[in-house]
C-alpha atoms as a PDB file:
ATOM      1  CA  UNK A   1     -46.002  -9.084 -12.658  1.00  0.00           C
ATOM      2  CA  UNK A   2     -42.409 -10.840 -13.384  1.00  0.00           C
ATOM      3  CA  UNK A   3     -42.515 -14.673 -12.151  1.00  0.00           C
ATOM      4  CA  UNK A   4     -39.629 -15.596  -9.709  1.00  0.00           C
ATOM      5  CA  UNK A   5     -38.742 -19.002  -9.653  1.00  0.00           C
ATOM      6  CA  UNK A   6     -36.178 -21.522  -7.336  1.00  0.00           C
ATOM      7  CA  UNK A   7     -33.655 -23.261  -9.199  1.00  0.00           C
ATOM      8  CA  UNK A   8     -31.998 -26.283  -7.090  1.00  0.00           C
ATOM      9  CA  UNK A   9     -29.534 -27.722 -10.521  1.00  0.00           C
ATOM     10  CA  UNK A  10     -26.432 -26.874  -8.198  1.00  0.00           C
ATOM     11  CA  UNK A  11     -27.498 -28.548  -5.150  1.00  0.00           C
ATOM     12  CA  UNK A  12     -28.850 -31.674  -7.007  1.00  0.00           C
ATOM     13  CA  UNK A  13     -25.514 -31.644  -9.426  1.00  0.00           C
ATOM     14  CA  UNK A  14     -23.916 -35.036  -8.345  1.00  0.00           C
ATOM     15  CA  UNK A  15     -19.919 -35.267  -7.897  1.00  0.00           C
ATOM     16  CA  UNK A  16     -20.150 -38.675 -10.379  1.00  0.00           C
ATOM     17  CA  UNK A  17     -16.845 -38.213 -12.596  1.00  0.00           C
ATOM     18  CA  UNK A  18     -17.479 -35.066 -14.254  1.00  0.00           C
ATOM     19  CA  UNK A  19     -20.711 -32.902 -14.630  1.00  0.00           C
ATOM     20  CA  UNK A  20     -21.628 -30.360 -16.734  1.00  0.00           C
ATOM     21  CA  UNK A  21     -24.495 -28.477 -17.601  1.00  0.00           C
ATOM     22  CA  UNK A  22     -25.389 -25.024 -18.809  1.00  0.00           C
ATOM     23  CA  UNK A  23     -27.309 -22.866 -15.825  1.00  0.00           C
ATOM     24  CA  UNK A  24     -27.893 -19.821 -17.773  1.00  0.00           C
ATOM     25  CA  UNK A  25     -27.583 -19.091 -21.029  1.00  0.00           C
ATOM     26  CA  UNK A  26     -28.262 -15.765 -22.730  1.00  0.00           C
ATOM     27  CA  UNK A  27     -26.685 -13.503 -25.866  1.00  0.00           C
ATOM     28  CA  UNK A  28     -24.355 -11.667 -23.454  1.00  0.00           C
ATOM     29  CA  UNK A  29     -23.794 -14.247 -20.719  1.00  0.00           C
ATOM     30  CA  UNK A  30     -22.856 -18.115 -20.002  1.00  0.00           C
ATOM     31  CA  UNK A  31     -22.893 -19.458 -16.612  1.00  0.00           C
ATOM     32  CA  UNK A  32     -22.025 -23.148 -16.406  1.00  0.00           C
ATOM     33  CA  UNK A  33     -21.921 -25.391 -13.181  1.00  0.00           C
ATOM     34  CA  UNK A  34     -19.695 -28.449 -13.851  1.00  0.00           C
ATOM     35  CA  UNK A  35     -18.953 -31.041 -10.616  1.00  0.00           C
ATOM     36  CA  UNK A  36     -15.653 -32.808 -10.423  1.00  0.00           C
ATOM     37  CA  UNK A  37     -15.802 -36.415  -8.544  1.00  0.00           C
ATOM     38  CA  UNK A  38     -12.405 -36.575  -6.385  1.00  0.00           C
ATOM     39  CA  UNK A  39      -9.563 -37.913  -8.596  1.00  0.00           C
ATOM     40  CA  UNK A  40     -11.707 -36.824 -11.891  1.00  0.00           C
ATOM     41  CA  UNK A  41     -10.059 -34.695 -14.404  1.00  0.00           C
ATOM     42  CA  UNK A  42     -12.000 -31.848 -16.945  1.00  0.00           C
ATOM     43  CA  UNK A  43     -10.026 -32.603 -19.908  1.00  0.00           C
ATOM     44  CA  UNK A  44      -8.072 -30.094 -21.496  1.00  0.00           C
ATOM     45  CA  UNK A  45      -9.910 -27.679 -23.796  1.00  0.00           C
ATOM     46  CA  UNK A  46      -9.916 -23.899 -24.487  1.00  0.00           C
ATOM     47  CA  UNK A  47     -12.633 -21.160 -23.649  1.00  0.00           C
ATOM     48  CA  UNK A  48     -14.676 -19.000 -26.165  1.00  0.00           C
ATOM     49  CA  UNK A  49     -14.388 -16.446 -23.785  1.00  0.00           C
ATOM     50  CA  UNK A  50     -13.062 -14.271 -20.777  1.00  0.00           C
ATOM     51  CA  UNK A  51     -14.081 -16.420 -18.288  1.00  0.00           C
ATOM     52  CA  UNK A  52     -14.396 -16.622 -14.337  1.00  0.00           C
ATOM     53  CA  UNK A  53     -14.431 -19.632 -12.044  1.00  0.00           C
ATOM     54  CA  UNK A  54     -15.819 -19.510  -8.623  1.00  0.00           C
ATOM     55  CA  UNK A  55     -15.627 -22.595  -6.653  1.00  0.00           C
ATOM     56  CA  UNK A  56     -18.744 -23.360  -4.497  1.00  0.00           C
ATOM     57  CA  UNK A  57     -17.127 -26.762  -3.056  1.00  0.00           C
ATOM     58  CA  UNK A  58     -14.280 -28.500  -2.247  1.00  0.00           C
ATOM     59  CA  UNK A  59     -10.770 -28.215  -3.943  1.00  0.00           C
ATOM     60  CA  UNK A  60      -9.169 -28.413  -7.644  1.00  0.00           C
ATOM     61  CA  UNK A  61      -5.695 -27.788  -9.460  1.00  0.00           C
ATOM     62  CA  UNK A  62      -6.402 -25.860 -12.408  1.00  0.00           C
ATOM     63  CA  UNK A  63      -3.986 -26.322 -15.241  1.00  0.00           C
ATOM     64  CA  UNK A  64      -2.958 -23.227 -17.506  1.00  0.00           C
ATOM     65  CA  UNK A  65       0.229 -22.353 -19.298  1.00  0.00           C
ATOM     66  CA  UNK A  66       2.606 -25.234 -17.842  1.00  0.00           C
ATOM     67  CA  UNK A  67       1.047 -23.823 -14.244  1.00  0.00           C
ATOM     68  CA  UNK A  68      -1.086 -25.241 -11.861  1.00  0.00           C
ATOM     69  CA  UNK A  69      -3.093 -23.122  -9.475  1.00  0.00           C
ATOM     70  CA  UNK A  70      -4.625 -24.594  -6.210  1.00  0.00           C
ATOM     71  CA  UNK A  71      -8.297 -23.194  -5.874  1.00  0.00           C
ATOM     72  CA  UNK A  72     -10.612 -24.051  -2.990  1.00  0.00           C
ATOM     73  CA  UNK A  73     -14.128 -23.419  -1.580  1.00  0.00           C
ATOM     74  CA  UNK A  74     -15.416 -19.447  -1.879  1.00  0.00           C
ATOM     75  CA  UNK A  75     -12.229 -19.038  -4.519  1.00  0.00           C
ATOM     76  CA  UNK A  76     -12.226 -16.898  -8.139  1.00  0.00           C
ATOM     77  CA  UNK A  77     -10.249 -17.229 -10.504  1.00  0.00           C
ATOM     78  CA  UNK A  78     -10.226 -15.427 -14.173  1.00  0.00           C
ATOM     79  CA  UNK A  79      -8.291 -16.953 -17.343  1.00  0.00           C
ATOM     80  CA  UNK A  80      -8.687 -15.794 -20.923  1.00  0.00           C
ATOM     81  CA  UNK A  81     -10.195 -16.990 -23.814  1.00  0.00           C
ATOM     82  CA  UNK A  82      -8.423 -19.325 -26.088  1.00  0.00           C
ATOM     83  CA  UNK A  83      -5.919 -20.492 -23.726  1.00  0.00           C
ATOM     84  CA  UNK A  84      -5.811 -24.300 -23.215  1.00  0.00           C
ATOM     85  CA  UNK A  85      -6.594 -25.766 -19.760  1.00  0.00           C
ATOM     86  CA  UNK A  86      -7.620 -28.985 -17.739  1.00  0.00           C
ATOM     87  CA  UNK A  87      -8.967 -29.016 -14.142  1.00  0.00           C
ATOM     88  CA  UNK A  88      -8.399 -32.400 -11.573  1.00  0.00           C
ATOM     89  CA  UNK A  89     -10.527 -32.235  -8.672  1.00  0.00           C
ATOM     90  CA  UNK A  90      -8.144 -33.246  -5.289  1.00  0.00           C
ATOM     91  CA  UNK A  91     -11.932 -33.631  -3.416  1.00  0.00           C
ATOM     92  CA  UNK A  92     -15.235 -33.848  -4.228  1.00  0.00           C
ATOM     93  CA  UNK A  93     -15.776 -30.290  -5.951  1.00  0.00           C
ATOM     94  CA  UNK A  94     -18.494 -27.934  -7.307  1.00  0.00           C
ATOM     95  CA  UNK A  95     -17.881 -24.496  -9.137  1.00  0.00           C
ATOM     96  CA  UNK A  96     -19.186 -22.451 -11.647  1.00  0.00           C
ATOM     97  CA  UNK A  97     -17.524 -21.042 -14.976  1.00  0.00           C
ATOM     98  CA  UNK A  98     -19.258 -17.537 -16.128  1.00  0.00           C
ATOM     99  CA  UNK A  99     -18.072 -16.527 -18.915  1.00  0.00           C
END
């Protein structure tokens, strides 16, 4: 019989400057939730992968190619790997990155 378990990490993940933790972590998947204070940047960086963002809460300006793209609660958003890119949260903000 499988065991089901709750996990709370995303409701107890904490808007303090800038969070990030892994939430699942397999060979053919990465799901990270990462929590952006208001004002708080993600430095830039790249991706390993294809990757989707889906915010949960609150409002960011993601940064990509000289571009900046306005996402807010319930939003998706899908960039490619290897491409450089920052996120500032404009409001306290949650969302996760599966890639």
């Amino acid at each position: 019989m499988p065991m089901y378990t709750i996990n709370n990490q995303i409701k107890e993940q904490e808007p303090d400057g800038l969070q990030v933790a892994s939430f699942v972590k397999t060979d053919a998947l990465e799901i990270l939730t990462i929590s952006l204070e208001k004002d708080a940047t993600f430095p830039n960086h790249t991706s390993p992968k294809d990757a989707q963002l889906i915010v949960l809460e609150g409002d960011i300006d993601f940064h990509i190619n000289q571009k900046k793209y306005n996402l807010a609660t319930y939003q998706h958003f899908n960039f490619p790997a290897d491409e450089e890119h920052w996120v500032k949260a404009n409001e306290n903000s949650k969302f996760l990155i599966i890639r």
